[in-house]
Protein backbone atom coordinates (compact mmCIF):
# COMPACT_ATOMS: atom_id res chain seq x y z
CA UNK A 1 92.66 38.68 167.93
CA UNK A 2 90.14 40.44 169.33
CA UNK A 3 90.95 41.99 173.29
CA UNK A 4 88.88 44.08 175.14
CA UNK A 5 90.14 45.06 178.49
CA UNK A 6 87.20 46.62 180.44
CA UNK A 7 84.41 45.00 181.19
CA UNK A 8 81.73 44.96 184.82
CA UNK A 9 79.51 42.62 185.67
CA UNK A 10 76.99 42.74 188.83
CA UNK A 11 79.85 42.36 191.35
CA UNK A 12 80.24 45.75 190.95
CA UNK A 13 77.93 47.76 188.17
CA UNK A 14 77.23 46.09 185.97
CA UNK A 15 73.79 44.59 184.44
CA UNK A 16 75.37 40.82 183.02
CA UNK A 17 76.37 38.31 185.93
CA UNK A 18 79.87 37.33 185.63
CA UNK A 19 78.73 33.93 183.64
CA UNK A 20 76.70 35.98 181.00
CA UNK A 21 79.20 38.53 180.54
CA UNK A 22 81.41 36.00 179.52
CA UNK A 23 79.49 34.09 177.33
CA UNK A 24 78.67 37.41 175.92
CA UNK A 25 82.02 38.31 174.95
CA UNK A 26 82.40 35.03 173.26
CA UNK A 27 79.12 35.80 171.20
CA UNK A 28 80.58 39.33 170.00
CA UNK A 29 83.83 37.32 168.66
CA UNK A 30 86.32 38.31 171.64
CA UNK A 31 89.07 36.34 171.50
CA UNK A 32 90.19 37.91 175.12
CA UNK A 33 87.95 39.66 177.92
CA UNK A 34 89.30 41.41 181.19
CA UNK A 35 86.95 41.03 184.03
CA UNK A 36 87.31 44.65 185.93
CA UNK A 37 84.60 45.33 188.59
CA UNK A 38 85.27 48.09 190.57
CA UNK A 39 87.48 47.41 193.67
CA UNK A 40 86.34 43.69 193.93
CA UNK A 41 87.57 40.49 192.29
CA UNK A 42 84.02 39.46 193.35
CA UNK A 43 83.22 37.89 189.81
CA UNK A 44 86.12 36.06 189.02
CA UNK A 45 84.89 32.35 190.28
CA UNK A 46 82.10 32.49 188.74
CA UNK A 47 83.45 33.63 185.26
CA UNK A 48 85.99 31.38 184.98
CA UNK A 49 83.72 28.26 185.61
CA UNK A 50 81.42 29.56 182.70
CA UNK A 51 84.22 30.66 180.33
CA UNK A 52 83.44 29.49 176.87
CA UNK A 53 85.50 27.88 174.48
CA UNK A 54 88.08 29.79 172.54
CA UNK A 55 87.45 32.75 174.96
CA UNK A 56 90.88 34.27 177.77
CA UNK A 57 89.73 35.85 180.62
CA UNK A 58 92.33 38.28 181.67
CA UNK A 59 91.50 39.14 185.65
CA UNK A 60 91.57 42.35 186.61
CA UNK A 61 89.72 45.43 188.96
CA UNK A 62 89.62 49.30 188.12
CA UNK A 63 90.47 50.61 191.47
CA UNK A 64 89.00 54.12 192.95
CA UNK A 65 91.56 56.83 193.24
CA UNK A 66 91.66 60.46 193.84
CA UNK A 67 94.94 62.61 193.44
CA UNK A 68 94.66 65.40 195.64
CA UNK A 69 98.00 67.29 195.13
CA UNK A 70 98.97 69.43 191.59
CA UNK A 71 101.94 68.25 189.61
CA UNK A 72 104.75 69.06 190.55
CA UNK A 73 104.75 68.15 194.28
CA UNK A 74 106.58 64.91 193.47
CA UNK A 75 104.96 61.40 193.68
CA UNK A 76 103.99 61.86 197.78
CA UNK A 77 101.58 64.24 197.04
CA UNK A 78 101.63 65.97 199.64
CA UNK A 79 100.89 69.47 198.75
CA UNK A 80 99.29 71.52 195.98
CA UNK A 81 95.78 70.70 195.92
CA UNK A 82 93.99 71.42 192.29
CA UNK A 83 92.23 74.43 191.35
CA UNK A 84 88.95 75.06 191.98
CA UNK A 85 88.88 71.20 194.24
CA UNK A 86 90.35 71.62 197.18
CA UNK A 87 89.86 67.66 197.61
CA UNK A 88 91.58 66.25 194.51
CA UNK A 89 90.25 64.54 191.16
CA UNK A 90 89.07 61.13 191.02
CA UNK A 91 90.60 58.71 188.30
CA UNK A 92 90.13 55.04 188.09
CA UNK A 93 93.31 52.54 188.18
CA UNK A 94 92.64 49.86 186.24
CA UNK A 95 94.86 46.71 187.60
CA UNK A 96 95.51 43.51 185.63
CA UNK A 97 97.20 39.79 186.25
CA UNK A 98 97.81 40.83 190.24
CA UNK A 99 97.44 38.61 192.81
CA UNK A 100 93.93 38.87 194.31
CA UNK A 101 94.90 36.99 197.73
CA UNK A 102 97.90 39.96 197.98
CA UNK A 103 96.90 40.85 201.62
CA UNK A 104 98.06 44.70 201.40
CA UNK A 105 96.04 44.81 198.10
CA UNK A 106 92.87 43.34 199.58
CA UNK A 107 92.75 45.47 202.44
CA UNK A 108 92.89 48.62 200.51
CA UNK A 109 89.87 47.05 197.97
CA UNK A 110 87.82 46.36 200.87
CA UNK A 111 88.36 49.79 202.80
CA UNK A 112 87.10 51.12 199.63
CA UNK A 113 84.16 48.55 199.10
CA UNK A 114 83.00 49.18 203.19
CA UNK A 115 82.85 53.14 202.23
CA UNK A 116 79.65 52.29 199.63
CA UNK A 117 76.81 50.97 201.24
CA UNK A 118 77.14 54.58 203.55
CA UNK A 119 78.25 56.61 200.40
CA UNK A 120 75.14 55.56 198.98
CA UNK A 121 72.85 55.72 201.76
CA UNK A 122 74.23 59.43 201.54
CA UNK A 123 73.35 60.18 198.09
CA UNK A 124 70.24 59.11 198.53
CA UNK A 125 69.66 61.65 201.58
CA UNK A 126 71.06 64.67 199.01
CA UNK A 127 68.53 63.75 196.28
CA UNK A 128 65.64 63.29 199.45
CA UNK A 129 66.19 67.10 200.10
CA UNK A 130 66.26 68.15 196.81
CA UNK A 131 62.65 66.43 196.36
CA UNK A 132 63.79 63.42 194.39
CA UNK A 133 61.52 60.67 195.87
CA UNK A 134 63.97 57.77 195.71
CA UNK A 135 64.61 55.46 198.72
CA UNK A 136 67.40 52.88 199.51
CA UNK A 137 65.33 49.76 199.39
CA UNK A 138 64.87 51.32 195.94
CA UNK A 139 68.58 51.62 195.06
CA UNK A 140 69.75 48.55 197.16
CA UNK A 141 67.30 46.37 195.13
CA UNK A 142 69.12 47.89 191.72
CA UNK A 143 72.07 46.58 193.36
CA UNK A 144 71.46 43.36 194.09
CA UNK A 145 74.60 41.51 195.44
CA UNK A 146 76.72 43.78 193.53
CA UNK A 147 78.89 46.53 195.07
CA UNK A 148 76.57 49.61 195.36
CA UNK A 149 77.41 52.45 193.65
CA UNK A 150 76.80 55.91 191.69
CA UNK A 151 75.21 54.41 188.48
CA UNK A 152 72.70 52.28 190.87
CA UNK A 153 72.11 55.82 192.20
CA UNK A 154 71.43 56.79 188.33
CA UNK A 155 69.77 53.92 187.21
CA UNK A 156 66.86 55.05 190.08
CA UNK A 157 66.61 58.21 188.76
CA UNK A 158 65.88 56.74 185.51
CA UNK A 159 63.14 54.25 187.35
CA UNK A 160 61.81 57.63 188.45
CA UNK A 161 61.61 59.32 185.66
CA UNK A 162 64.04 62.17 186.73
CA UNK A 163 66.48 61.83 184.15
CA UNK A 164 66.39 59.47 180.89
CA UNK A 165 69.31 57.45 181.08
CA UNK A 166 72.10 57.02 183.61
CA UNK A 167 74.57 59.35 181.62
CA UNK A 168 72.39 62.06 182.11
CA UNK A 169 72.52 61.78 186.17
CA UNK A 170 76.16 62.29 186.08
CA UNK A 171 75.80 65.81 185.66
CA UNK A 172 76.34 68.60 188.41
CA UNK A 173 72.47 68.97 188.52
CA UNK A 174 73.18 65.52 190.34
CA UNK A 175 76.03 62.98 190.69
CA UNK A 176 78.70 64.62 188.81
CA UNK A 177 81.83 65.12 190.56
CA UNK A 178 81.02 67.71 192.67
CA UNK A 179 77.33 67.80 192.10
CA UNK A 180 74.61 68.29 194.37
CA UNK A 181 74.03 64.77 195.50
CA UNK A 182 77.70 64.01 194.91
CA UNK A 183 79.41 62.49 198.21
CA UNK A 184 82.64 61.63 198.77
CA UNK A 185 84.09 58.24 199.04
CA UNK A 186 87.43 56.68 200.36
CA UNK A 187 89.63 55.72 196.97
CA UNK A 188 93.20 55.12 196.77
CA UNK A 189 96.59 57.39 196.45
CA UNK A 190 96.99 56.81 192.78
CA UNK A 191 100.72 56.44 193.58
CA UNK A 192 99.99 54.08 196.25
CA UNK A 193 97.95 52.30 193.78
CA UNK A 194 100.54 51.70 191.80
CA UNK A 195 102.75 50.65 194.04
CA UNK A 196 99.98 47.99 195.77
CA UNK A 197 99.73 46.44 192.24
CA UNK A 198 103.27 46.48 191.40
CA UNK A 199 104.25 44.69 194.65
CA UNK A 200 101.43 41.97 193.98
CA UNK A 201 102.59 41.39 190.61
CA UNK A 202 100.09 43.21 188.46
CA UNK A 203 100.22 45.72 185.83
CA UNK A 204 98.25 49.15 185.92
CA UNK A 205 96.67 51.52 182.99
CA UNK A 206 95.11 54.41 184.00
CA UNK A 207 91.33 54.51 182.59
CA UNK A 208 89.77 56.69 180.37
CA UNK A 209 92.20 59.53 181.70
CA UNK A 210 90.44 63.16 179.20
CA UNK A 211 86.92 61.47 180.03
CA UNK A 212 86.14 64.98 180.26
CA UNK A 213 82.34 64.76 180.28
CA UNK A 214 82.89 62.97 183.51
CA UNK A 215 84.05 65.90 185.48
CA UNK A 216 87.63 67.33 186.24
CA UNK A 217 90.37 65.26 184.96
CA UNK A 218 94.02 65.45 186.13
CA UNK A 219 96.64 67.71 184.03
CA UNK A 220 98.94 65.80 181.69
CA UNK A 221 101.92 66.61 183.97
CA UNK A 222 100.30 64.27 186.23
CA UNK A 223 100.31 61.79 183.89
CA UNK A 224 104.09 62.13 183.76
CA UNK A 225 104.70 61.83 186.61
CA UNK A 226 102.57 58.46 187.67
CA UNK A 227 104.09 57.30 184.26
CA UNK A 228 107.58 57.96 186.34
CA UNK A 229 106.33 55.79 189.23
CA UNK A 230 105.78 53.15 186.73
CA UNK A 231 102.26 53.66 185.77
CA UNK A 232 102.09 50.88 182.56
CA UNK A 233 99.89 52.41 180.22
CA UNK A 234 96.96 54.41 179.26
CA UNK A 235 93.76 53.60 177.91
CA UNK A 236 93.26 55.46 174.66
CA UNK A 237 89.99 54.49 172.30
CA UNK A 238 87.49 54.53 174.95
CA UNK A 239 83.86 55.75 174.36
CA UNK A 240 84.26 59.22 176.00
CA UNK A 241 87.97 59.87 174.47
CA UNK A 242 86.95 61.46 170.91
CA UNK A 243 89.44 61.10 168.03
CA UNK A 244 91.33 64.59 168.83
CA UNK A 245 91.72 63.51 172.27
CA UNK A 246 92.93 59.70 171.33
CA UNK A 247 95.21 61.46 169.18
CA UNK A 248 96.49 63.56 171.70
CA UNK A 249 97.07 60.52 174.29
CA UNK A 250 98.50 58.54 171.79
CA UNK A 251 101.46 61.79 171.66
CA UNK A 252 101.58 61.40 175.36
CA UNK A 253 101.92 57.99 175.44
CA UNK A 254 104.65 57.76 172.89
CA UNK A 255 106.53 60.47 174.67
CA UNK A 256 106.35 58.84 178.31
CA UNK A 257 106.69 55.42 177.04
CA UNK A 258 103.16 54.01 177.91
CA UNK A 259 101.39 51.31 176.78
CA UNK A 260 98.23 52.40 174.66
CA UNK A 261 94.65 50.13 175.53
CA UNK A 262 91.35 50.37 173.83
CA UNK A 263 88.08 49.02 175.26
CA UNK A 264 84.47 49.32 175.66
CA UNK A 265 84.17 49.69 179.36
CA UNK A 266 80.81 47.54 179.27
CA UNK A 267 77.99 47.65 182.19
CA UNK A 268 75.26 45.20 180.25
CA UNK A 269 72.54 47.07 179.80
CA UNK A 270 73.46 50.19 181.97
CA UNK A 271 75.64 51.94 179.11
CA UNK A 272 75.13 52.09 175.48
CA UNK A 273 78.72 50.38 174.71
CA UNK A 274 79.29 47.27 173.31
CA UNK A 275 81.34 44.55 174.12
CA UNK A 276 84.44 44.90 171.76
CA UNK A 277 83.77 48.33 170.43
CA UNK A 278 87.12 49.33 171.31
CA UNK A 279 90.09 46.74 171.18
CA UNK A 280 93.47 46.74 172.21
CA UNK A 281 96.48 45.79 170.21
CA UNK A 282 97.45 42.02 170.22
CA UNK A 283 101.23 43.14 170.86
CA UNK A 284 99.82 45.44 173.92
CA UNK A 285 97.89 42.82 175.18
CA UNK A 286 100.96 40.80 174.80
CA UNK A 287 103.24 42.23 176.98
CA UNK A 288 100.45 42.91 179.74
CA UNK A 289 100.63 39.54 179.92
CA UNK A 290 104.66 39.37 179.82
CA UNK A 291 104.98 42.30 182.34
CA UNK A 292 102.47 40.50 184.83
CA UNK A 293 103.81 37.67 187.71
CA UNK A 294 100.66 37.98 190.07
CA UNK A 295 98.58 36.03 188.15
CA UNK A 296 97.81 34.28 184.55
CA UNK A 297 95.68 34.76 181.71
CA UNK A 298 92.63 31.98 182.09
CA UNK A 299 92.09 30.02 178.68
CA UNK A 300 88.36 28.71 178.45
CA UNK A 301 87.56 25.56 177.92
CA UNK A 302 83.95 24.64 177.24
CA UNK A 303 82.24 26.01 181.09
């Protein structure tokens, strides 16, 4: 079998609607896709009444979160705050198999969704007074009916000539973590995360976690201890892990008795990645599945 778990369409940043992405997957030989816009279960409808043949759909959401205490204040986090950030690090929470009509759940997704048409609007003020000459009819139209965010941001630059590809905006020059157009947005207690899913019967694996290129990323020791508030797993062979640092997760996972994904973490046309360049193991995939009661795996049949 063939599983990726990480995939966006244009209800959140993607370039493939939720129909094509699907049909996609089934073109590149998945056996299994998980559908996981950011913060919104948008797509799933419309993915599961084009699901192919032969092709799961696994629903799912990577959720915004930002730690903003060290290790080693306990799971509140309620004191500590990192080195050199003052506000915390931003990781995203990807959730499988919850319930997506879990009322606590759905609250939280749409606080976060209401903080990105402003976030944006933002931005787009920063890179006005640093002489960029993009506008937000500019970026809105990139978005479409998706959920506006930082790589419709980028993907203007790249309209503009500014940088060449949307990889190279997220740099501190501009929409790094901390960069000059950066602004901040409301995300989720990665604890409280947790817990949300948990309680609406999903499973959680914390994305791309040494993604270093993306800006800070939170200390292994924090790792531990969302493992100890039952974090499920990890995602390992990822596009911006290299092989030392898969290698080095894989330790980590063994040790705290995560599960290990892989995954391509595909936008369409907005990344270089390709739909099943990283996989995850049958037997993981497998007891996602078994671990899950908010929801089921979705078996196509034809669309």
């Amino acid at each position: 079998m063939r599983i990726d778990l990480h995939t966006h369409s244009t209800a959140s940043d993607g370039t493939d609607t939720p129909a094509e992405l699907v049909r996609n997957a089934a073109e590149a030989g998945l056996d299994v896709v998980a559908l996981t816009d950011h913060d919104t279960v948008g797509g799933y409808a419309e993915a599961k009444r084009a699901l192919p043949a032969g092709l799961t759909l696994v629903t799912g959401a990577e959720l915004s979160c930002r730690l903003t205490a060290a290790p080693g204040s306990g799971a509140s986090g309620n004191a500590g705050a990192f080195e050199g950030d003052p506000a915390g690090v931003s990781l995203h929470m990807l959730a499988y198999l919850f319930d997506p009509a879990e009322p606590e759940l759905a609250r939280e997704r749409e606080l976060v969704r209401d903080d990105r048409v402003p976030r944006a609007r933002a931005m787009v003020d920063k890179l006005r007074e640093l002489g960029v000459p993009i506008t937000w009819e500019q970026v809105a139209r990139i978005a479409g009916d998706g959920a506006v965010g930082r790589p419709h941001v980028a993907t203007a630059l790249v309209e503009l000539g500014v940088v060449d590809s949307v990889s190279d905006a997220f740099t501190p020059q501009w929409l790094a973590n901390g960069g000059r157009a950066y602004v901040e947005k409301h995300e989720l207690d990665p604890f409280e995360a947790i817990r949300l899913v948990k309680a609406a019967g999903g499973v959680t694996v914390f994305a791309h976690p040494l993604a270093l290129k993306r800006g800070q990323c939170v200390p292994e020791s924090a790792i531990a201890e969302l493992a100890a508030a039952g974090l499920d797993g990890i995602e390992v062979d990822h596009m911006d892990h290299d092989e030392a640092t898969r290698a080095r997760l894989r330790g980590l996972a063994a040790e705290l008795g995560l599960l290990t994904t892989g995954s391509s973490d595909y936008h369409g046309s907005r990344k270089t990645c390709r739909l099943g360049e990283y996989t995850t193991d049958p037997e993981i995939y497998g007891e996602i599945v078994r671990r899950a009661t908010g929801a089921f795996p979705v078996p196509g049949t034809g669309g």
